[in-house]
Protein backbone atom coordinates (compact mmCIF):
# COMPACT_ATOMS: atom_id res chain seq x y z
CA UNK A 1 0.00 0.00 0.00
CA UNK A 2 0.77 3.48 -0.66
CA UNK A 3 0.60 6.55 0.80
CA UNK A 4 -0.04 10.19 0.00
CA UNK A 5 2.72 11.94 -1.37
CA UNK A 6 4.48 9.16 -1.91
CA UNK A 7 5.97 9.41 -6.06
CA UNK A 8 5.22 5.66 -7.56
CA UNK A 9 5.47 4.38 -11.41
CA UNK A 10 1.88 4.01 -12.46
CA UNK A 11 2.24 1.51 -15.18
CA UNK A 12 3.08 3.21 -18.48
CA UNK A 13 1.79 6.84 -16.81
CA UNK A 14 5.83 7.13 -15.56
CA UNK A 15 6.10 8.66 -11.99
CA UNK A 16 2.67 9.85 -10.09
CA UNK A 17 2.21 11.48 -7.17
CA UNK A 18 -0.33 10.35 -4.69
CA UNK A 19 -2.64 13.12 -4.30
CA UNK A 20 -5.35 11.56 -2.71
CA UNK A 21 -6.71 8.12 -1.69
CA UNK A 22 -10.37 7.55 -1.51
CA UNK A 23 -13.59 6.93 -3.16
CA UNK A 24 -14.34 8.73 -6.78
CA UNK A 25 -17.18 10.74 -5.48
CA UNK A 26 -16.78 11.02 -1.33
CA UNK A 27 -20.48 12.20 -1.02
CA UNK A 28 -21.45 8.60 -2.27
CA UNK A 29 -21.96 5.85 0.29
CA UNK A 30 -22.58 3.50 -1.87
CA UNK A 31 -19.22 2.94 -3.02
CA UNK A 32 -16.47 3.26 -0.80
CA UNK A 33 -13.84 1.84 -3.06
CA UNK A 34 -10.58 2.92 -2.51
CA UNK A 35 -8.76 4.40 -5.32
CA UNK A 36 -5.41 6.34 -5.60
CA UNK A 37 -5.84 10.21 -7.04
CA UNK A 38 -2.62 10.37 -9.17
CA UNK A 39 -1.02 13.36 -10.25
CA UNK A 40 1.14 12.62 -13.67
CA UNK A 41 4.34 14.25 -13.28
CA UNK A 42 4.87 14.75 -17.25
CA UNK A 43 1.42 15.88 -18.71
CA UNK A 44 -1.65 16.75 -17.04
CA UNK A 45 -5.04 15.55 -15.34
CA UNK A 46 -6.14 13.32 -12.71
CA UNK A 47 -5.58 9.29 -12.99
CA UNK A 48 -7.59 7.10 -10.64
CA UNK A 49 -6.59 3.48 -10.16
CA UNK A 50 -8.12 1.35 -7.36
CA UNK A 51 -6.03 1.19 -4.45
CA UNK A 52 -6.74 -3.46 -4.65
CA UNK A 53 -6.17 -3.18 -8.86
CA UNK A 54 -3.54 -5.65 -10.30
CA UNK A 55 -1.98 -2.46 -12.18
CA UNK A 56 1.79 -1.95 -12.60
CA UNK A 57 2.45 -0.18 -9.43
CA UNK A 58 6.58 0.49 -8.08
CA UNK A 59 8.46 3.05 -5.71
CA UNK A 60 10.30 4.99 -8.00
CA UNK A 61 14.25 3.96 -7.83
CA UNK A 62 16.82 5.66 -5.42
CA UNK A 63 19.54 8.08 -6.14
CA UNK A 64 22.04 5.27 -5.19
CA UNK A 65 20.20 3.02 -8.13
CA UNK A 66 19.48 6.18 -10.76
CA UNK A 67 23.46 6.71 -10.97
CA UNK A 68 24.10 2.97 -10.93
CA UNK A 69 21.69 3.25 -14.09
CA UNK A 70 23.12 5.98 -15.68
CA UNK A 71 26.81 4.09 -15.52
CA UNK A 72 25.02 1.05 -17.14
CA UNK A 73 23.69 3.35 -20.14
CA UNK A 74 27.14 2.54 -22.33
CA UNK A 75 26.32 -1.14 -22.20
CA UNK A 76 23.01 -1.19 -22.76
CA UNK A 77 22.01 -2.62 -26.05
CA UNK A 78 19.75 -0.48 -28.32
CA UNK A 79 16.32 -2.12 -29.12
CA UNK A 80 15.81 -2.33 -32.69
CA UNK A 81 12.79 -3.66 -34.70
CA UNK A 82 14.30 -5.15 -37.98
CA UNK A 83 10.85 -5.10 -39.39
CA UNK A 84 9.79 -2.06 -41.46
CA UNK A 85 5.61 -2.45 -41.09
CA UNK A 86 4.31 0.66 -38.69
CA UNK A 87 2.53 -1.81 -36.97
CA UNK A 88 4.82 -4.01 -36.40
CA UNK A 89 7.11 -1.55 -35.13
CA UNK A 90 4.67 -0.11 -32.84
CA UNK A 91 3.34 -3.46 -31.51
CA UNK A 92 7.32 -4.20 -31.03
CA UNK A 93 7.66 -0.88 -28.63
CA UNK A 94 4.43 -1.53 -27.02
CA UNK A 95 5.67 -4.23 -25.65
CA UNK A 96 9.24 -3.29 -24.79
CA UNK A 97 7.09 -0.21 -22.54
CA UNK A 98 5.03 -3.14 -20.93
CA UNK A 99 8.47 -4.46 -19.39
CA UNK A 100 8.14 -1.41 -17.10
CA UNK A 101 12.19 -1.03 -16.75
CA UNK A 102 14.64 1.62 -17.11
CA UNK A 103 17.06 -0.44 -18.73
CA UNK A 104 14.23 -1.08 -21.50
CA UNK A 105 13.58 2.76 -22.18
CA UNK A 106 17.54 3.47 -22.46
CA UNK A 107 17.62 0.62 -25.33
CA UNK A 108 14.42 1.71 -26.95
CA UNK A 109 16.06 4.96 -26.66
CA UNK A 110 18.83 3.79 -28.53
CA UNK A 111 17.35 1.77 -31.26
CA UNK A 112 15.05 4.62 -32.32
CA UNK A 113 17.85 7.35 -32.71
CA UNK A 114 19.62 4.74 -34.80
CA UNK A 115 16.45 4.06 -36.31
CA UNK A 116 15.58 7.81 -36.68
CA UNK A 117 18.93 8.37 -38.00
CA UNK A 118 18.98 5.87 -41.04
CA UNK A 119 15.50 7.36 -42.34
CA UNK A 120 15.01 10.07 -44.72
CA UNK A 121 12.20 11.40 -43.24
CA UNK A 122 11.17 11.80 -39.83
CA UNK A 123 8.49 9.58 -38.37
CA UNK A 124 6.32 11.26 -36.09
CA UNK A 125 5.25 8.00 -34.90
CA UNK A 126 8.87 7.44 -33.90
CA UNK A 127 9.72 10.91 -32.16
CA UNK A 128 6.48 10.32 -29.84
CA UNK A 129 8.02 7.03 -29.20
CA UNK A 130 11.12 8.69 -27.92
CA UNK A 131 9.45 11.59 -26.17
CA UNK A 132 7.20 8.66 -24.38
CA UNK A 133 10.35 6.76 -23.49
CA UNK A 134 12.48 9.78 -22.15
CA UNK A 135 9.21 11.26 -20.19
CA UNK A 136 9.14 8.49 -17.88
CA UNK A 137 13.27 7.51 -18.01
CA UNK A 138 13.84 11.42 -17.53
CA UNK A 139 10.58 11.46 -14.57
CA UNK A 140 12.02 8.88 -12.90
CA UNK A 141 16.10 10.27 -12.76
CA UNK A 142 14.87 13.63 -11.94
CA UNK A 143 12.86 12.28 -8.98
CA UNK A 144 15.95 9.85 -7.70
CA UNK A 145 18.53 12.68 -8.38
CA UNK A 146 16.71 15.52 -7.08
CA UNK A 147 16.67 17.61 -10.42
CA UNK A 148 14.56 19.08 -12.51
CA UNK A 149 13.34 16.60 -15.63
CA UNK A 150 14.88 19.41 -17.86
CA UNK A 151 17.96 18.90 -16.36
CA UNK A 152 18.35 15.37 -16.25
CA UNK A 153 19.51 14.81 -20.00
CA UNK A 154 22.43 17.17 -19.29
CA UNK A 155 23.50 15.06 -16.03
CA UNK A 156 23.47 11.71 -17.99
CA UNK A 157 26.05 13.20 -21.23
CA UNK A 158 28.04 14.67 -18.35
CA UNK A 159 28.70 11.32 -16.49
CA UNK A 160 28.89 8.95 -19.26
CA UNK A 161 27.91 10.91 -22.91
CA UNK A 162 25.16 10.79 -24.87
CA UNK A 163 22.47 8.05 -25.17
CA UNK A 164 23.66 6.72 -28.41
């Protein structure tokens, strides 16, 4: 169980804040279901899960384990799909996101700049793959380290380069 103000990954959401726990509409007595009020940090809006749902739900990682990340970037292996079909390329990324792990977004970070790279065109399917992917890696960081999500990018080329 959570708490309020506690910061938690909310399954594909990236990290929430817990605003609120209760029922939807507290003048109802008919159901009392406990839910979690979540506060996105990237985007905006309200996002209500119940508190007993079988939803992706983790504390969001520690300074000690954000840096241990970051190190680990250069050896990460880019994801890429070899397959050309937008679907099958999106269906391949869906499920890379359903793996809920940091490690995951820095490879699908990786295979989509070298997949970005060798196209012609830009894919604006791609870049809101990318922004998706660095909204929760970047969330996450900037909650372990303490920094703005703005800055996080910044931090990770200074201690071991780009993501490439």
């Amino acid at each position: 169980m959570y708490y309020v103000g506690d910061k938690i990954i909310y399954g594909e959401n990236g990290v929430c804040t817990i605003e609120k726990i209760g029922p939807l509409d507290p003048g109802s007595v008919a159901n009392a279901k406990q839910y979690y009020h979540l506060s996105p940090l990237v985007g905006s809006g309200m996002v209500f899960s119940p508190v007993d749902s079988g939803a992706f739900m983790r504390p969001v990682i520690n300074a000690e384990e954000a840096n241990a990340l970051i190190d680990s970037i250069p050896n990460i292996a880019p994801a890429i799909c070899e397959d050309n079909r937008f679907n099958h390329v999106d269906a391949f990324y869906r499920e890379l996101f359903k793996q809920h792990s940091n490690e995951v977004l820095v490879s699908v970070i990786k295979g989509l700049k070298i997949r970005m790279a060798s196209k012609k065109s830009k894919s604006s399917r791609a870049e809101a793959t990318m922004k998706r992917a660095k909204d929760i890696l970047f969330g996450e960081l900037s909650v372990a380290l303490g920094m703005e999500i703005k800055q996080v990018e910044g931090y990770i080329e200074e201690r071991v380069g780009k993501i490439e």
